[in-house]
N, C-alpha and C. Protein backbone atom coordinates (compact mmCIF):
# COMPACT_ATOMS: atom_id res chain seq x y z
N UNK A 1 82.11 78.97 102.81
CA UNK A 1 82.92 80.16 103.03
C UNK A 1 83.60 80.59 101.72
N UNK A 2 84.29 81.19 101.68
CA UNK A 2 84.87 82.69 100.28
C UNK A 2 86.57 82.05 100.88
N UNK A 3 86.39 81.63 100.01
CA UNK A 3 88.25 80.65 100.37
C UNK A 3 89.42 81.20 98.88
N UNK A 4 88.96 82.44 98.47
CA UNK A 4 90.09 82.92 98.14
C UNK A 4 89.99 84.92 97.36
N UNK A 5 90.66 85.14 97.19
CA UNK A 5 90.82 86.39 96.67
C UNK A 5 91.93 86.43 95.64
N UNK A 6 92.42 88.05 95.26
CA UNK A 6 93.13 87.81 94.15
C UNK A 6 94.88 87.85 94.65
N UNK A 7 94.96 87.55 95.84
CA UNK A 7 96.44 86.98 95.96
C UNK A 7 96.33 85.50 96.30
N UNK A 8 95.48 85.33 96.36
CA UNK A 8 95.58 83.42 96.12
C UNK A 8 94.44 82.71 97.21
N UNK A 9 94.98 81.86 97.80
CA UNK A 9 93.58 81.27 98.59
C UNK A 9 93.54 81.87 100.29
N UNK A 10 92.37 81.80 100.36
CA UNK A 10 91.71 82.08 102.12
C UNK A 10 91.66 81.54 102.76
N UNK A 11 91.65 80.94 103.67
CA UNK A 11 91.55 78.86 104.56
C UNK A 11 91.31 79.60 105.95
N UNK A 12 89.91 79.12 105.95
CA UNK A 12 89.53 79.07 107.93
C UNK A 12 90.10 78.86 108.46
N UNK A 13 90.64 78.71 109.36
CA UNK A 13 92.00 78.58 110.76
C UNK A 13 91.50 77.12 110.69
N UNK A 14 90.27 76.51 111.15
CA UNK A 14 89.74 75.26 111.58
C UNK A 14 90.69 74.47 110.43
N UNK A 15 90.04 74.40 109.29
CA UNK A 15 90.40 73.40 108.37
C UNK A 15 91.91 73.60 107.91
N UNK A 16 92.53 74.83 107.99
CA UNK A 16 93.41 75.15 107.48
C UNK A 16 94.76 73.53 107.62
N UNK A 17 95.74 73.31 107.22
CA UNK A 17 96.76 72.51 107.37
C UNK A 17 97.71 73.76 108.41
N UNK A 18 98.11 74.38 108.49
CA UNK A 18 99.07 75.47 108.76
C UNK A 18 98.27 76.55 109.42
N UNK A 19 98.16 76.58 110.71
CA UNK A 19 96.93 78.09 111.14
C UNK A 19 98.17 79.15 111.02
N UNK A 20 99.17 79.31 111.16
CA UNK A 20 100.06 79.96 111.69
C UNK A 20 101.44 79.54 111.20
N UNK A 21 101.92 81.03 110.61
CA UNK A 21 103.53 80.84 109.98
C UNK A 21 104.20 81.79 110.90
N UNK A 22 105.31 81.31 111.54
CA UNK A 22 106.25 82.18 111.93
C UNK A 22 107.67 82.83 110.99
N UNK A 23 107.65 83.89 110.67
CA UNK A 23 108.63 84.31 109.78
C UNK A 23 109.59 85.45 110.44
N UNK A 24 111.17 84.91 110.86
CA UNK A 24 112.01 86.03 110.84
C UNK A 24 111.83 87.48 110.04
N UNK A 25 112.36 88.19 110.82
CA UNK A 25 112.34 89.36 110.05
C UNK A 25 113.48 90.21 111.09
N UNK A 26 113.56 91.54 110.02
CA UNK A 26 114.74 92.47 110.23
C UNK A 26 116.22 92.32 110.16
N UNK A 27 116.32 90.61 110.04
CA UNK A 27 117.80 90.89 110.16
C UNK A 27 118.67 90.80 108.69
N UNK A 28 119.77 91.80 109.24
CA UNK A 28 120.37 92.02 108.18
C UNK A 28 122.26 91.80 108.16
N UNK A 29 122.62 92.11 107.31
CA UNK A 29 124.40 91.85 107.15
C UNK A 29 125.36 92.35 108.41
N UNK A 30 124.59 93.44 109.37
CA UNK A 30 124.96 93.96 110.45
C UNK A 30 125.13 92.88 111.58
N UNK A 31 123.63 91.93 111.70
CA UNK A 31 124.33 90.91 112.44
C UNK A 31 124.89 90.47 113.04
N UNK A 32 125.49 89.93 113.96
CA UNK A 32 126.33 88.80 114.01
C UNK A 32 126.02 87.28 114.04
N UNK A 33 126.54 86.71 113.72
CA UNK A 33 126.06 84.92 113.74
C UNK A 33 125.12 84.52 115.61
N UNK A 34 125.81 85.20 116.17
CA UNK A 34 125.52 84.89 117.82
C UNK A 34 123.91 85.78 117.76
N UNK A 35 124.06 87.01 116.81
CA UNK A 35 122.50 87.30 117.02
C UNK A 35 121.58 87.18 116.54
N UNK A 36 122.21 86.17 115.53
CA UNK A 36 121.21 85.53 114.33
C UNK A 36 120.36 84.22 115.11
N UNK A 37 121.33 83.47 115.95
CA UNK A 37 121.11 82.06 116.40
C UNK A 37 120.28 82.62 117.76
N UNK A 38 120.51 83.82 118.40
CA UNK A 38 119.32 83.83 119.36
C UNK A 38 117.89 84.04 119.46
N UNK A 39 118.29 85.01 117.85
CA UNK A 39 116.93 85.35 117.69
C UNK A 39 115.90 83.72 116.98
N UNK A 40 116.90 83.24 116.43
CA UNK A 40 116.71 82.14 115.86
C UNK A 40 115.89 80.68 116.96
N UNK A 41 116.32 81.16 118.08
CA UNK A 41 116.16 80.28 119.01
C UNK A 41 114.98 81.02 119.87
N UNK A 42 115.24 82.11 119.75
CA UNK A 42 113.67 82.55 120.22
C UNK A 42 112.47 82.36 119.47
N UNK A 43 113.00 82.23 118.25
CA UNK A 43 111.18 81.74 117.51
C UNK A 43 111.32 80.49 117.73
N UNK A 44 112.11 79.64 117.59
CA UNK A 44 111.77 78.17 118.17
C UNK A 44 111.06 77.85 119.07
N UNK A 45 111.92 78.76 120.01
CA UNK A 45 110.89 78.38 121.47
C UNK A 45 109.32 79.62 121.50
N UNK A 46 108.97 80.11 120.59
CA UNK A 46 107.30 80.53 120.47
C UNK A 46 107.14 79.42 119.84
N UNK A 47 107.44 78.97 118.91
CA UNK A 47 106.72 77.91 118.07
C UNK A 47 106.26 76.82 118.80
N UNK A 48 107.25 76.57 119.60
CA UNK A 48 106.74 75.34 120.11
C UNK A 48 105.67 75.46 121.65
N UNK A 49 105.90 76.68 121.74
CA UNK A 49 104.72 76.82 122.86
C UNK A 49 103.26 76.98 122.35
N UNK A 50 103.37 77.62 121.09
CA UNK A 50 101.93 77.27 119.93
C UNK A 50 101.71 75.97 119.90
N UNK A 51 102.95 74.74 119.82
CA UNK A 51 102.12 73.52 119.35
C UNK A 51 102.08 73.27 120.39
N UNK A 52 102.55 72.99 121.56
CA UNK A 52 101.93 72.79 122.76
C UNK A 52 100.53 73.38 123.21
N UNK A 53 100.47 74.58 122.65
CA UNK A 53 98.95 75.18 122.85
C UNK A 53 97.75 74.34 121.78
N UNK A 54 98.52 73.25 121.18
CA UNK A 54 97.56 72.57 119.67
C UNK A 54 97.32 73.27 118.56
N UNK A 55 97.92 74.60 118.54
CA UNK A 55 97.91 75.63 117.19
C UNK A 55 99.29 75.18 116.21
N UNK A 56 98.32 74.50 114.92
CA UNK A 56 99.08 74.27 113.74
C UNK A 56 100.27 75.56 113.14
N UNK A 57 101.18 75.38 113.79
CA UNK A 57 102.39 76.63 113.54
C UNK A 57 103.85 76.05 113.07
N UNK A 58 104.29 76.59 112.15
CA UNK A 58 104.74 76.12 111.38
C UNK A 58 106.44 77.52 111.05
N UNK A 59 107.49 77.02 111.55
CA UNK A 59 108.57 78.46 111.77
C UNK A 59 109.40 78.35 110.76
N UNK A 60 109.15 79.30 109.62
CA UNK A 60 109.90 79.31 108.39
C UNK A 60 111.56 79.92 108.78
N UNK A 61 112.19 78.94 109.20
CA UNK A 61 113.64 80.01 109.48
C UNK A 61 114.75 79.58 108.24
N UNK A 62 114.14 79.47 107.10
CA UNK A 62 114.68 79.09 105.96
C UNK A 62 116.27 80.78 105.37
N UNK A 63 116.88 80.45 105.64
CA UNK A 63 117.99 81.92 105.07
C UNK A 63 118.20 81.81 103.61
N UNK A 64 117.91 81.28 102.23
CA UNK A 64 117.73 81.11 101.49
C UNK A 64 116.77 81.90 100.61
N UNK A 65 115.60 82.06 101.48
CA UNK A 65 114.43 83.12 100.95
C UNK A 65 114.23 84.21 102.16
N UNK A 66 114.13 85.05 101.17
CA UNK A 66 113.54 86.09 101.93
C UNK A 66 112.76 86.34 102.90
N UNK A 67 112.15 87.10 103.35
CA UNK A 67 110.85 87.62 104.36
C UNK A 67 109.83 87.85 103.31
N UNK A 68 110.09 89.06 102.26
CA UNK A 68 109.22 88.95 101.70
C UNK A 68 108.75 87.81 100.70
N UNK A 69 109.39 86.73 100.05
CA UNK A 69 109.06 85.89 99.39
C UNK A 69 108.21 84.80 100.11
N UNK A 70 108.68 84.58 101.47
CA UNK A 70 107.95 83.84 102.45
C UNK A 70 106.33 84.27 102.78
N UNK A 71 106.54 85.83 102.57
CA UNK A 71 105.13 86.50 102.84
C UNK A 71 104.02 86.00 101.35
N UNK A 72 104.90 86.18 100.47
CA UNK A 72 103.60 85.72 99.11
C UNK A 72 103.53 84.43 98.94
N UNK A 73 104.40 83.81 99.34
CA UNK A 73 104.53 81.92 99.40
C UNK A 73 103.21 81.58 100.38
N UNK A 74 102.96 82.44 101.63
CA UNK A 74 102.43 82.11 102.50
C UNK A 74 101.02 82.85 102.25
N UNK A 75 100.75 83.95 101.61
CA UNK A 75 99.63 84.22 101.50
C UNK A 75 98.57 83.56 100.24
N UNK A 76 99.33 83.22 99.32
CA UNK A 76 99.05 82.08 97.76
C UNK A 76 98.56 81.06 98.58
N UNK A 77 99.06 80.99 99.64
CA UNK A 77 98.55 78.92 99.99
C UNK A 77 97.62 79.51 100.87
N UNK A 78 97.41 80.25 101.24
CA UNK A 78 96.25 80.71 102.24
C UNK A 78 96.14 80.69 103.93
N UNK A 79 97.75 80.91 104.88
CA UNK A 79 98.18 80.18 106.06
C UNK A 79 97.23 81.89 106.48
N UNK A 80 95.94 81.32 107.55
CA UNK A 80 95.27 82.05 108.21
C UNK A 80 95.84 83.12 108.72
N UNK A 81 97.26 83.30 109.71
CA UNK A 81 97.64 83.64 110.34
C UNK A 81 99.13 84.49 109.99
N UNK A 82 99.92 85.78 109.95
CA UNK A 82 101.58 85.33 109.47
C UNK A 82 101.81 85.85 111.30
N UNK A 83 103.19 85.49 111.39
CA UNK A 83 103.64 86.10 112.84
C UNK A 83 105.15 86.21 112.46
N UNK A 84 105.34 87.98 112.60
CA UNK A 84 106.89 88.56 112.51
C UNK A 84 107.65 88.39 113.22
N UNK A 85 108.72 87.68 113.73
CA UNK A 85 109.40 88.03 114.50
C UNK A 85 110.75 88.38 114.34
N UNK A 86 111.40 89.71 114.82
CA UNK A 86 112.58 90.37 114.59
C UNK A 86 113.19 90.86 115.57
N UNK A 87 114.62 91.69 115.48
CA UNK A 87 114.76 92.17 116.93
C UNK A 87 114.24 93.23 117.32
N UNK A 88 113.85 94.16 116.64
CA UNK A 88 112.75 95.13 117.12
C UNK A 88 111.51 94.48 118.05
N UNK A 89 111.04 93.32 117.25
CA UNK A 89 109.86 92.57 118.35
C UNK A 89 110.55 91.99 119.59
N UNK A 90 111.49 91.51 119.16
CA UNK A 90 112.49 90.90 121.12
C UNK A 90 112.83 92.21 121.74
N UNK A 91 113.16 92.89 121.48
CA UNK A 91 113.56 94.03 122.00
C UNK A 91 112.06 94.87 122.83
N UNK A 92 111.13 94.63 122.14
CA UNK A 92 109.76 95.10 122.97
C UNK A 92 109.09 94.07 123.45
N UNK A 93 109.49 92.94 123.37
CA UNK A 93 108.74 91.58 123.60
C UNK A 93 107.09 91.34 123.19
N UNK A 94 107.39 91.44 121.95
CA UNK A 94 105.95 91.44 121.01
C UNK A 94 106.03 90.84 119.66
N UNK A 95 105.15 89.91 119.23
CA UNK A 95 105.04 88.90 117.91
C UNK A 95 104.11 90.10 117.00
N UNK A 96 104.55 90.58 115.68
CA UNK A 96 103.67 91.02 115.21
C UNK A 96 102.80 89.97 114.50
N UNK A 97 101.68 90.55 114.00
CA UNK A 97 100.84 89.82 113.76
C UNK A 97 100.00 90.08 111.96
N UNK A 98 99.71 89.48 110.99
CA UNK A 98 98.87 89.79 110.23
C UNK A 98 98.41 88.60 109.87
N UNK A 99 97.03 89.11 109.90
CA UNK A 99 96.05 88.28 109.19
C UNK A 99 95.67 88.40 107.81
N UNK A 100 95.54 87.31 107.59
CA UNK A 100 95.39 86.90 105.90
C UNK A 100 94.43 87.10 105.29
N UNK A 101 93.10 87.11 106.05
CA UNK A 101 91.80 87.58 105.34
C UNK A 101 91.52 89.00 105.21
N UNK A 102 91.88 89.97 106.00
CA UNK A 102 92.05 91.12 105.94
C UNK A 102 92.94 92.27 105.76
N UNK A 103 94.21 91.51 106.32
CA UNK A 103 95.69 92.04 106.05
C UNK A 103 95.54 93.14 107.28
N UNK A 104 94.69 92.73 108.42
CA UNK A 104 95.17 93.78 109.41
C UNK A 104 96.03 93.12 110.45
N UNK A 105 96.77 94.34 110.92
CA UNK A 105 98.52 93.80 111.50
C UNK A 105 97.89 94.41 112.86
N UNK A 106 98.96 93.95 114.08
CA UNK A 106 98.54 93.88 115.04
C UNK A 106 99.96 93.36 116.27
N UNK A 107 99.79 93.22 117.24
CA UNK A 107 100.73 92.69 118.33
C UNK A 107 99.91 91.91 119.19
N UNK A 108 101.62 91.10 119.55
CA UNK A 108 100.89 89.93 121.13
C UNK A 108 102.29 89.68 121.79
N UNK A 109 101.54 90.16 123.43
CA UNK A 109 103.06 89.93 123.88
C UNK A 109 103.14 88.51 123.93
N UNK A 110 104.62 88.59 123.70
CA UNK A 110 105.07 87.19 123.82
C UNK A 110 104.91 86.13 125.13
N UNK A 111 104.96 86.82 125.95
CA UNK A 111 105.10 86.32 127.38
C UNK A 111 102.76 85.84 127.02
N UNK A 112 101.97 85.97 126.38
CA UNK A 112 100.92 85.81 126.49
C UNK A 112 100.69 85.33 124.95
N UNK A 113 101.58 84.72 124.50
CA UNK A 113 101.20 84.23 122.91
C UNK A 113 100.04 82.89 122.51
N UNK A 114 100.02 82.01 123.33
CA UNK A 114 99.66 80.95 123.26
C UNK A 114 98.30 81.54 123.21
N UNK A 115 97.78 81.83 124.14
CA UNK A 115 96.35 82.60 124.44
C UNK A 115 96.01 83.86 123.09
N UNK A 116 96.78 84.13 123.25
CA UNK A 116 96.52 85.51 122.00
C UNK A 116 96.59 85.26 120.62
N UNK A 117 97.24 84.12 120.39
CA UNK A 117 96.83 83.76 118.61
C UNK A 117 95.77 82.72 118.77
N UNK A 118 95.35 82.02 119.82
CA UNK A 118 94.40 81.40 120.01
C UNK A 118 93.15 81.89 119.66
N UNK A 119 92.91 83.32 120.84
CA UNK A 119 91.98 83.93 120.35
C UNK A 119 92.08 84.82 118.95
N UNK A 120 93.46 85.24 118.68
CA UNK A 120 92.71 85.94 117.02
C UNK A 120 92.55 84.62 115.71
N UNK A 121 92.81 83.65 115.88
CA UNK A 121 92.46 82.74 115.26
C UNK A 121 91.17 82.22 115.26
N UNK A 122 90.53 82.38 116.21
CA UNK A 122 88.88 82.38 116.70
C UNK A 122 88.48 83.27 115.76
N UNK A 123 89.08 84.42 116.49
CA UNK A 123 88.35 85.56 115.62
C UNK A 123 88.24 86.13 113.85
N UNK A 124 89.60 85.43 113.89
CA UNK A 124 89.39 85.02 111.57
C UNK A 124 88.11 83.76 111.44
N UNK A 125 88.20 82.87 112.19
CA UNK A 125 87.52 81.91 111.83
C UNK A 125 85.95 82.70 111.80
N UNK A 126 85.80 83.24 112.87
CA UNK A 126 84.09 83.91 112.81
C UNK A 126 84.07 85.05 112.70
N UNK A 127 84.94 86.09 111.60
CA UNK A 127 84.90 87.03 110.79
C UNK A 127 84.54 86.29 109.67
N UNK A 128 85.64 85.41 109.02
CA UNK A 128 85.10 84.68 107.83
C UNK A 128 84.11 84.07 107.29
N UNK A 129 83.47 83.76 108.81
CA UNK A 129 81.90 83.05 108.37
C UNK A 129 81.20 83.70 107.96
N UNK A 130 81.34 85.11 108.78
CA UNK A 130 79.69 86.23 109.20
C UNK A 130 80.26 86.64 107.55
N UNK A 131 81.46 86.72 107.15
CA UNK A 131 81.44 87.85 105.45
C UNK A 131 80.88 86.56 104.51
N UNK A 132 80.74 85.52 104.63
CA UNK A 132 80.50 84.22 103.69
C UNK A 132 79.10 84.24 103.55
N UNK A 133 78.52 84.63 105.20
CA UNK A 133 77.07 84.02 105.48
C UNK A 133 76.21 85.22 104.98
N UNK A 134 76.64 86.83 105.12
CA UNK A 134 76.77 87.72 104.62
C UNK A 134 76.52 87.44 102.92
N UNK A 135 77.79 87.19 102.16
CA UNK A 135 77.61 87.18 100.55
C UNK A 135 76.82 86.12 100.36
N UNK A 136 76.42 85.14 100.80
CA UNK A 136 75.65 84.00 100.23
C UNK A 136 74.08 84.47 100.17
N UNK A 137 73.46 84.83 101.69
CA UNK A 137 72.42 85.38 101.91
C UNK A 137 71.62 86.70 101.07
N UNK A 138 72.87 87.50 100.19
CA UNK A 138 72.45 88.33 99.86
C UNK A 138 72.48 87.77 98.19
N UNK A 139 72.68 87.03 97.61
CA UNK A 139 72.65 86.19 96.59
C UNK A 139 72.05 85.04 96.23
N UNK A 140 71.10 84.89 97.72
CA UNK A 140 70.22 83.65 97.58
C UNK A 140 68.23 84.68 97.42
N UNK A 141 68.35 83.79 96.20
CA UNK A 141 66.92 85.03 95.71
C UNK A 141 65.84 84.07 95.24
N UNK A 142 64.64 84.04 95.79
CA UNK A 142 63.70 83.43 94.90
C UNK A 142 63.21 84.01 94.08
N UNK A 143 62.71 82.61 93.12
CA UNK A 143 62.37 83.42 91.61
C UNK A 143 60.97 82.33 90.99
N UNK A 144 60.18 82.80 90.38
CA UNK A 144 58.85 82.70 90.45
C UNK A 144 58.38 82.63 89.27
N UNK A 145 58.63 83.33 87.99
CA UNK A 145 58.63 83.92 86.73
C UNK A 145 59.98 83.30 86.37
N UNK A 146 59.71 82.66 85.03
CA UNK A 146 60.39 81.81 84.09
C UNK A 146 61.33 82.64 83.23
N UNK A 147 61.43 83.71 83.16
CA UNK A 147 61.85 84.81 82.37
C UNK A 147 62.82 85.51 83.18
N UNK A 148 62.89 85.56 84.48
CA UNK A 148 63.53 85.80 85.72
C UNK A 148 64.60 85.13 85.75
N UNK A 149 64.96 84.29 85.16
CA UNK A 149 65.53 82.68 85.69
C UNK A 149 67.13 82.79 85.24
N UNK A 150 67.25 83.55 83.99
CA UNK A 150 68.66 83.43 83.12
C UNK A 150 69.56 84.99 84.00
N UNK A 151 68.56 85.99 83.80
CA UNK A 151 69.18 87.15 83.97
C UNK A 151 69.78 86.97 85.68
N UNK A 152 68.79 86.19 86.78
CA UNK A 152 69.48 86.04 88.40
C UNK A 152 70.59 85.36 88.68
N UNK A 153 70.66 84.39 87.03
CA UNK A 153 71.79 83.78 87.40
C UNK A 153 73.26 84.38 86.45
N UNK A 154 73.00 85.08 85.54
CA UNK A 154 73.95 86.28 85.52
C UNK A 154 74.70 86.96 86.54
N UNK A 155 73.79 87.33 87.46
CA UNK A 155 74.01 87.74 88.60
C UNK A 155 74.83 86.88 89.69
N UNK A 156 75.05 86.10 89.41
CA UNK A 156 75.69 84.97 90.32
C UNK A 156 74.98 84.53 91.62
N UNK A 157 73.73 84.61 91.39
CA UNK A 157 72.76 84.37 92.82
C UNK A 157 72.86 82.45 92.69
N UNK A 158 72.44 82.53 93.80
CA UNK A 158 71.44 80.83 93.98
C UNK A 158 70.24 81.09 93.76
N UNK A 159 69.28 80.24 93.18
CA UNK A 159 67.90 80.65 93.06
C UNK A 159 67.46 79.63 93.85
N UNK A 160 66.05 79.94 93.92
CA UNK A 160 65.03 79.23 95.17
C UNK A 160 63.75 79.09 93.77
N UNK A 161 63.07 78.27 93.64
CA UNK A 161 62.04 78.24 92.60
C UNK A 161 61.24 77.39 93.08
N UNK A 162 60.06 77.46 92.87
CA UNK A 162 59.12 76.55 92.87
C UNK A 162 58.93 75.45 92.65
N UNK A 163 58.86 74.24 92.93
CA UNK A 163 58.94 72.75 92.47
C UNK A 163 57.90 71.58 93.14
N UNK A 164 57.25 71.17 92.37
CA UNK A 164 56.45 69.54 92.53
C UNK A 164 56.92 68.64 93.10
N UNK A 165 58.69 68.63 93.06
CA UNK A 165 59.25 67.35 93.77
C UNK A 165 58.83 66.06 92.90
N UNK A 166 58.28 65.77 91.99
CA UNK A 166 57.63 64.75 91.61
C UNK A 166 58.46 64.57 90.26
N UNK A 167 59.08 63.20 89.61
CA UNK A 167 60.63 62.84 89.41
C UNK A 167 60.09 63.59 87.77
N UNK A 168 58.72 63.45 87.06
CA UNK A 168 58.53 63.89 86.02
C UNK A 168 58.63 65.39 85.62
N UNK A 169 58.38 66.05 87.04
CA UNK A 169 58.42 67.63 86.76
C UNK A 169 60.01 67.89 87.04
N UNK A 170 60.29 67.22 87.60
CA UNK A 170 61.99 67.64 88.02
C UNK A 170 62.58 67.49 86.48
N UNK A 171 62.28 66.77 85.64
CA UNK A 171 62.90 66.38 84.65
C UNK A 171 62.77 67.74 83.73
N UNK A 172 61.02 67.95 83.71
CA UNK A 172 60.82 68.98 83.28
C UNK A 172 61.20 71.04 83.33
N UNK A 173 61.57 71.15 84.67
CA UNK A 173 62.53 71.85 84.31
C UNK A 173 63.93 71.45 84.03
N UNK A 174 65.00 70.51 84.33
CA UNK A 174 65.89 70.60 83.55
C UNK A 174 65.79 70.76 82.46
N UNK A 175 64.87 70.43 81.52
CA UNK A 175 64.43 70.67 80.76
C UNK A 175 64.64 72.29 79.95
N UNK A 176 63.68 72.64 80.75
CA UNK A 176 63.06 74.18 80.41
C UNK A 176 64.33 75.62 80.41
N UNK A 177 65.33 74.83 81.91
CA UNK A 177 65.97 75.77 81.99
C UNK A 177 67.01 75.82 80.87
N UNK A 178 67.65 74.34 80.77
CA UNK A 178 68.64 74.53 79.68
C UNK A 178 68.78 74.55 78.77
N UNK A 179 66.99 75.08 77.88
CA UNK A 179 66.47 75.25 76.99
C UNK A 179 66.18 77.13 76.73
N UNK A 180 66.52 77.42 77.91
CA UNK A 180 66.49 79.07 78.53
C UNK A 180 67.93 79.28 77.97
N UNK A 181 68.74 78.32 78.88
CA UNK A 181 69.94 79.14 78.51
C UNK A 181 70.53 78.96 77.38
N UNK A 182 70.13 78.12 76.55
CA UNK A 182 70.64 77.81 75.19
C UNK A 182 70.83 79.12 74.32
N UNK A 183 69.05 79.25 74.78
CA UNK A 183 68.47 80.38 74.02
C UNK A 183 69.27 81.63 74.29
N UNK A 184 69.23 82.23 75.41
CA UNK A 184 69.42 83.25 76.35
C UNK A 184 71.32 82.79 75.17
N UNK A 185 71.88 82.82 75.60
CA UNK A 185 73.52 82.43 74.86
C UNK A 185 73.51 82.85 73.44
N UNK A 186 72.47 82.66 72.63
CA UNK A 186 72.85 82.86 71.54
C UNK A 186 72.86 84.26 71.59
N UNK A 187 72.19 85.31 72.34
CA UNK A 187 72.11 86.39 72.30
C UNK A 187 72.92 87.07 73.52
N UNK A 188 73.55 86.64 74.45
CA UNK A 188 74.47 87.16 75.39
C UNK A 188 75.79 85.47 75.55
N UNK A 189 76.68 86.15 75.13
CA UNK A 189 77.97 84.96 75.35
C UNK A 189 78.29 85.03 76.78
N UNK A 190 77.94 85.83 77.68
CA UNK A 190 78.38 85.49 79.00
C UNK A 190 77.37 84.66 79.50
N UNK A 191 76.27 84.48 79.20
CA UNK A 191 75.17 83.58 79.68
C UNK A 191 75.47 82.56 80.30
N UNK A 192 75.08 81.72 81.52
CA UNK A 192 75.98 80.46 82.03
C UNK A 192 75.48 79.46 81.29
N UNK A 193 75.65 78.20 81.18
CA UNK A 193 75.24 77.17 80.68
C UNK A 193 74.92 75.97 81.83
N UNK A 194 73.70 75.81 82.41
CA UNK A 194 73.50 75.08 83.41
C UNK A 194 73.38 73.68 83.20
N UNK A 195 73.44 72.81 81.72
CA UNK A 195 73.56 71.98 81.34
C UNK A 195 72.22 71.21 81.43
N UNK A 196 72.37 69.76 81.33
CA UNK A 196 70.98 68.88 81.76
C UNK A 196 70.71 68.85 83.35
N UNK A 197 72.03 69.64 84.26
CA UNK A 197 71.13 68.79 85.41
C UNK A 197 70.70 69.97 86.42
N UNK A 198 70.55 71.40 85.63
CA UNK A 198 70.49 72.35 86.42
C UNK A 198 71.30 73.07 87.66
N UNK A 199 72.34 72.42 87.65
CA UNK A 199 73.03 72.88 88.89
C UNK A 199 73.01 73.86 89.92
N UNK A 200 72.56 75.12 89.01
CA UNK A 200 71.98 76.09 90.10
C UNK A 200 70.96 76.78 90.89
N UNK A 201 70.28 75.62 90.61
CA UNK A 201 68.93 75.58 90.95
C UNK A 201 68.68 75.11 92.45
N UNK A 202 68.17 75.68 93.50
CA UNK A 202 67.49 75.03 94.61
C UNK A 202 66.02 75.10 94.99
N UNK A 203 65.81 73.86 95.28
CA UNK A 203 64.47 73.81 94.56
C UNK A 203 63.93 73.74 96.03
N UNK A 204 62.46 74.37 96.14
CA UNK A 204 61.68 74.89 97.22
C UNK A 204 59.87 73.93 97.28
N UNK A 205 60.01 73.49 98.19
CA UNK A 205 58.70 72.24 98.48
C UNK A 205 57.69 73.12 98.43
């Protein structure tokens, strides 16, 4: 899978440590302490109906940092899932929702949370595959012609090539290729350098 972008890392729900951050939001100096601690006590009690549901959720009610600092803390480490909760959301009885791989926002009533980040957590997990299985597939290229070999992997493909399997010819292209790219380098500096053991090579029976 494609486990990051340029605000930091991506993490499948499955493997993730953290599927799900709960982060206060909206409140402000208007306040009172009594409506700080209820709202406070209402994400407690979602949170813990997530881990009772077995969803890794995790309730940042830290007053020290922000909402928004919590939001780039949490998107850098890659937590699949964020979930808003403020009094605008108690007040309609709804968790907002954004997802991390796409940044699309969304609602779940609360009274149906357990079930509903369940399933959009499903649904990052096998969005993320199909865009992975997607970029890999379209970057996996066979190649046939020896001359072919430097410029596909410019390209950032996997190659598929032809091979004997037999331990003397295997040797022989490591050989050949990193004798390509030596070459190929002196005349383009972005050229990769696949070294002695070919690394990007997958080799085809």
């Amino acid at each position: 899978m494609i486990h990051g972008d340029d605000r930091g890392a991506v993490i499948p729900p499955r493997v993730c440590e953290i599927q799900a951050v709960l982060i206060p939001v909206g409140l402000t100096v208007k306040h009172s302490p009594e409506a700080r601690k209820e709202l406070m006590d209402k994400i407690e009690s979602i949170a813990n109906e997530l881990r009772n549901a077995n969803i890794r959720v995790e309730a940042d009610t830290r007053e020290h940092y922000s909402p928004g600092w919590k939001f780039n803390e949490y998107e850098m480490t890659g937590v699949p899932l964020r979930l808003e909760f403020g009094p605008k959301d108690a007040a309609n009885g709804v968790v907002t929702t954004v997802r991390r791989d796409n940044g699309e926002k969304g609602t779940i009533k609360v009274s149906e949370v357990a079930t509903g980040v369940f399933t959009l957590l499903e649904t990052i997990q096998k969005d993320m595959y199909n865009r992975a299985k997607e970029a890999y597939l379209s970057h996996r290229i066979e190649v046939t012609d020896w001359s072919d070999m430097v410029p596909r992997l410019n390209e950032k493909n996997v190659l598929l090539i032809p091979h004997c399997l037999d331990g003397d010819c295997a040797d022989a292209v490591k050989k050949e290729t990193a004798d390509m790219c030596k070459t190929t380098a002196e005349i383009d500096i972005r050229a990769p350098s696949m070294g002695a053991k070919g690394e990007s090579i997958t080799t085809l029976s």
